[in-house]
C-alpha atoms as a PDB file:
ATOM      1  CA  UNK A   1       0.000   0.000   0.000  1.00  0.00           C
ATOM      2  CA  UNK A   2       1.230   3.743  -0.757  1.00  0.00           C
ATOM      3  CA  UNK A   3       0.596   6.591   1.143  1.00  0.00           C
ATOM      4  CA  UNK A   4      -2.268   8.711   0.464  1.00  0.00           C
ATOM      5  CA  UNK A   5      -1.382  12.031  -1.042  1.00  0.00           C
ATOM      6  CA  UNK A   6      -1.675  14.716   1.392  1.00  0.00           C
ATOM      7  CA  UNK A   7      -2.378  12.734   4.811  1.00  0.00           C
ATOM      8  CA  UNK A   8      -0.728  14.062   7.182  1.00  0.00           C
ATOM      9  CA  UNK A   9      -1.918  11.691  10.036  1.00  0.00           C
ATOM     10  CA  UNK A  10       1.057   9.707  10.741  1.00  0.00           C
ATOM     11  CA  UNK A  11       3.299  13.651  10.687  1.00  0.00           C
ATOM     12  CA  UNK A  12       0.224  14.584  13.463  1.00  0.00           C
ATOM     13  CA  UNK A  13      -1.052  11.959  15.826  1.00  0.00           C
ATOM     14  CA  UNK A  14       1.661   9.853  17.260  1.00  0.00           C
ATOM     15  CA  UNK A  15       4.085  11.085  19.603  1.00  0.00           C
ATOM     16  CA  UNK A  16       7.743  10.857  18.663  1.00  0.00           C
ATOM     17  CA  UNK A  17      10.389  10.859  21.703  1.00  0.00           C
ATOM     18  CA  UNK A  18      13.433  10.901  18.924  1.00  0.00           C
ATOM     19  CA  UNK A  19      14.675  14.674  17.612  1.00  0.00           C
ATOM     20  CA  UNK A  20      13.476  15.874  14.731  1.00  0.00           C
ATOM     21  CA  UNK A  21      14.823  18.684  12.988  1.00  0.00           C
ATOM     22  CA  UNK A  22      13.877  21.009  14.147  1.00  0.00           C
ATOM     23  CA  UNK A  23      12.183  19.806  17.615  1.00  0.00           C
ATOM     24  CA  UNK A  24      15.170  18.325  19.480  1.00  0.00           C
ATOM     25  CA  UNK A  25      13.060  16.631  21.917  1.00  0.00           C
ATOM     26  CA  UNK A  26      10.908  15.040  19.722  1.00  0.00           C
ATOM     27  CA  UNK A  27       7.595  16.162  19.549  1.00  0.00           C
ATOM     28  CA  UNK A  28       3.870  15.707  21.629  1.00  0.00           C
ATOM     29  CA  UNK A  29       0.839  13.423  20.277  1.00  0.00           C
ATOM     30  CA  UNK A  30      -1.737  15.576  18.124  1.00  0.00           C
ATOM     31  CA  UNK A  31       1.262  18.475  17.059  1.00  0.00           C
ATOM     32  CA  UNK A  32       1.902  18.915  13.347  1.00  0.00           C
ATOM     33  CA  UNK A  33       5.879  17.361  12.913  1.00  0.00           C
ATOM     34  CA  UNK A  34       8.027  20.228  11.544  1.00  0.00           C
ATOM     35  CA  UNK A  35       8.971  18.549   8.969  1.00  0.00           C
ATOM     36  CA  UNK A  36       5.552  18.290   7.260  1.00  0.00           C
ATOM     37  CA  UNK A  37       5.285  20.739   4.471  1.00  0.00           C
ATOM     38  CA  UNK A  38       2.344  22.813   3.476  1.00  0.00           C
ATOM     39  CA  UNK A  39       1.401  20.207   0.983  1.00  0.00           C
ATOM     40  CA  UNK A  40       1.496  17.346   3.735  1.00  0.00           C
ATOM     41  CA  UNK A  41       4.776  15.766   2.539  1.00  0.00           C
ATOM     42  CA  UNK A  42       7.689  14.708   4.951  1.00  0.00           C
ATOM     43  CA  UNK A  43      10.613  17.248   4.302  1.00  0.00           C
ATOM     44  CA  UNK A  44      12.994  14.723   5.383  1.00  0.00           C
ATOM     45  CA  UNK A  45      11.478  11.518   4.329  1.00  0.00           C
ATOM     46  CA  UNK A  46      14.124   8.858   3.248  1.00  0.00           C
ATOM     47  CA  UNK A  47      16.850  11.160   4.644  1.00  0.00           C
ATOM     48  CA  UNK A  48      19.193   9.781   7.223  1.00  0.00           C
ATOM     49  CA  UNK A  49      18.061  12.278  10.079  1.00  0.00           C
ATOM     50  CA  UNK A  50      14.518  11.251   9.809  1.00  0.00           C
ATOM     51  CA  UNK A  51      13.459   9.533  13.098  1.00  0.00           C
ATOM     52  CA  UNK A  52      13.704   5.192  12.911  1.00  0.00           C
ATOM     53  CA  UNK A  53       9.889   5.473  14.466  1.00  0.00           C
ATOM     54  CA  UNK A  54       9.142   7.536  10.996  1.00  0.00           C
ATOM     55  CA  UNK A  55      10.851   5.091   8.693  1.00  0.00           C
ATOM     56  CA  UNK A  56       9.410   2.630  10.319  1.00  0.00           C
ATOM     57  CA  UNK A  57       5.502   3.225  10.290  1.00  0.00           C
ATOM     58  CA  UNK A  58       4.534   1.779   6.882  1.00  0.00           C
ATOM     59  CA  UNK A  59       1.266   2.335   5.660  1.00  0.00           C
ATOM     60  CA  UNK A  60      -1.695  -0.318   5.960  1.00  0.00           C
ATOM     61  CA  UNK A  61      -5.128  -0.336   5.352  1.00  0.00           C
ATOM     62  CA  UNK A  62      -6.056  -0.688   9.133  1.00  0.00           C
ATOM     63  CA  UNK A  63      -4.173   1.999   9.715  1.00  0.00           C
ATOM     64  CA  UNK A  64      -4.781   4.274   6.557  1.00  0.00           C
ATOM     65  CA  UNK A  65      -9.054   3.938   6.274  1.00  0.00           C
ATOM     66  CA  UNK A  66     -10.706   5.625   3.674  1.00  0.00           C
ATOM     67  CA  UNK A  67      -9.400   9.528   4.743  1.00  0.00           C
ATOM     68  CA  UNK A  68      -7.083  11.120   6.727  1.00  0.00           C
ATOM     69  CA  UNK A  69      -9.450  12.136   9.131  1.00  0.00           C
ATOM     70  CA  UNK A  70     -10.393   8.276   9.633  1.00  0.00           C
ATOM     71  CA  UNK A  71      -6.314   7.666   9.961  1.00  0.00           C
ATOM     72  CA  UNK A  72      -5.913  10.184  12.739  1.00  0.00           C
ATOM     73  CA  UNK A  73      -8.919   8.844  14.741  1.00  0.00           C
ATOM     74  CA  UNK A  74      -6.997   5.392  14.583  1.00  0.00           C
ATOM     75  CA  UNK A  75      -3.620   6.409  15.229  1.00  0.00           C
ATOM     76  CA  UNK A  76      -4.580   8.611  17.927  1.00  0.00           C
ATOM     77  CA  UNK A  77      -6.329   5.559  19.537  1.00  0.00           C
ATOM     78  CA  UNK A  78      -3.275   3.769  18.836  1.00  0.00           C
ATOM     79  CA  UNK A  79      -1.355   6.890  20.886  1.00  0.00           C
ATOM     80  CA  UNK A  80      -3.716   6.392  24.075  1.00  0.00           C
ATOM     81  CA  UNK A  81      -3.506   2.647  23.661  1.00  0.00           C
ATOM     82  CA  UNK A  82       0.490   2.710  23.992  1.00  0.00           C
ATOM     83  CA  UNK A  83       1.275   5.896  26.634  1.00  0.00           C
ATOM     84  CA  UNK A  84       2.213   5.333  29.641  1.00  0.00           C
END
């Protein structure tokens, strides 16, 4: 499966404890990643200072849904699932 052009969900809902350019400490559940452009693409994607937690979140159907609005509902569950 490819992403979907312009979701942003996966650059929004999860929390990321790794730096990121431009937010050296990573950066809270539900805040927009710096790195996401105006047209919801990852500056940094495939570049070796993206975060491994990036990289590694591949999309899936589960995951993905029919909008982006449908992926941030799931991934946020995802986020309360997992936090301590």
């Amino acid at each position: 499966m490819q992403c979907r052009a312009g979701c942003d969900a996966c650059c929004i809902a999860p929390s990321i404890s790794s730096p990121i350019p431009g937010m050296p400490n990573g950066k809270a559940a539900g805040v927009r990643c710096a790195q996401l452009t105006t047209t919801n693409r990852c500056a940094i994607f495939g570049r070796p200072h993206r975060p491994a937690c990036c990289a590694g979140l591949k999309p899936a159907e589960e995951m993905c849904d029919r909008s982006s609005m449908e992926a941030l509902r799931w991934l946020a569950k995802q986020e309360a699932a997992t936090s301590p």
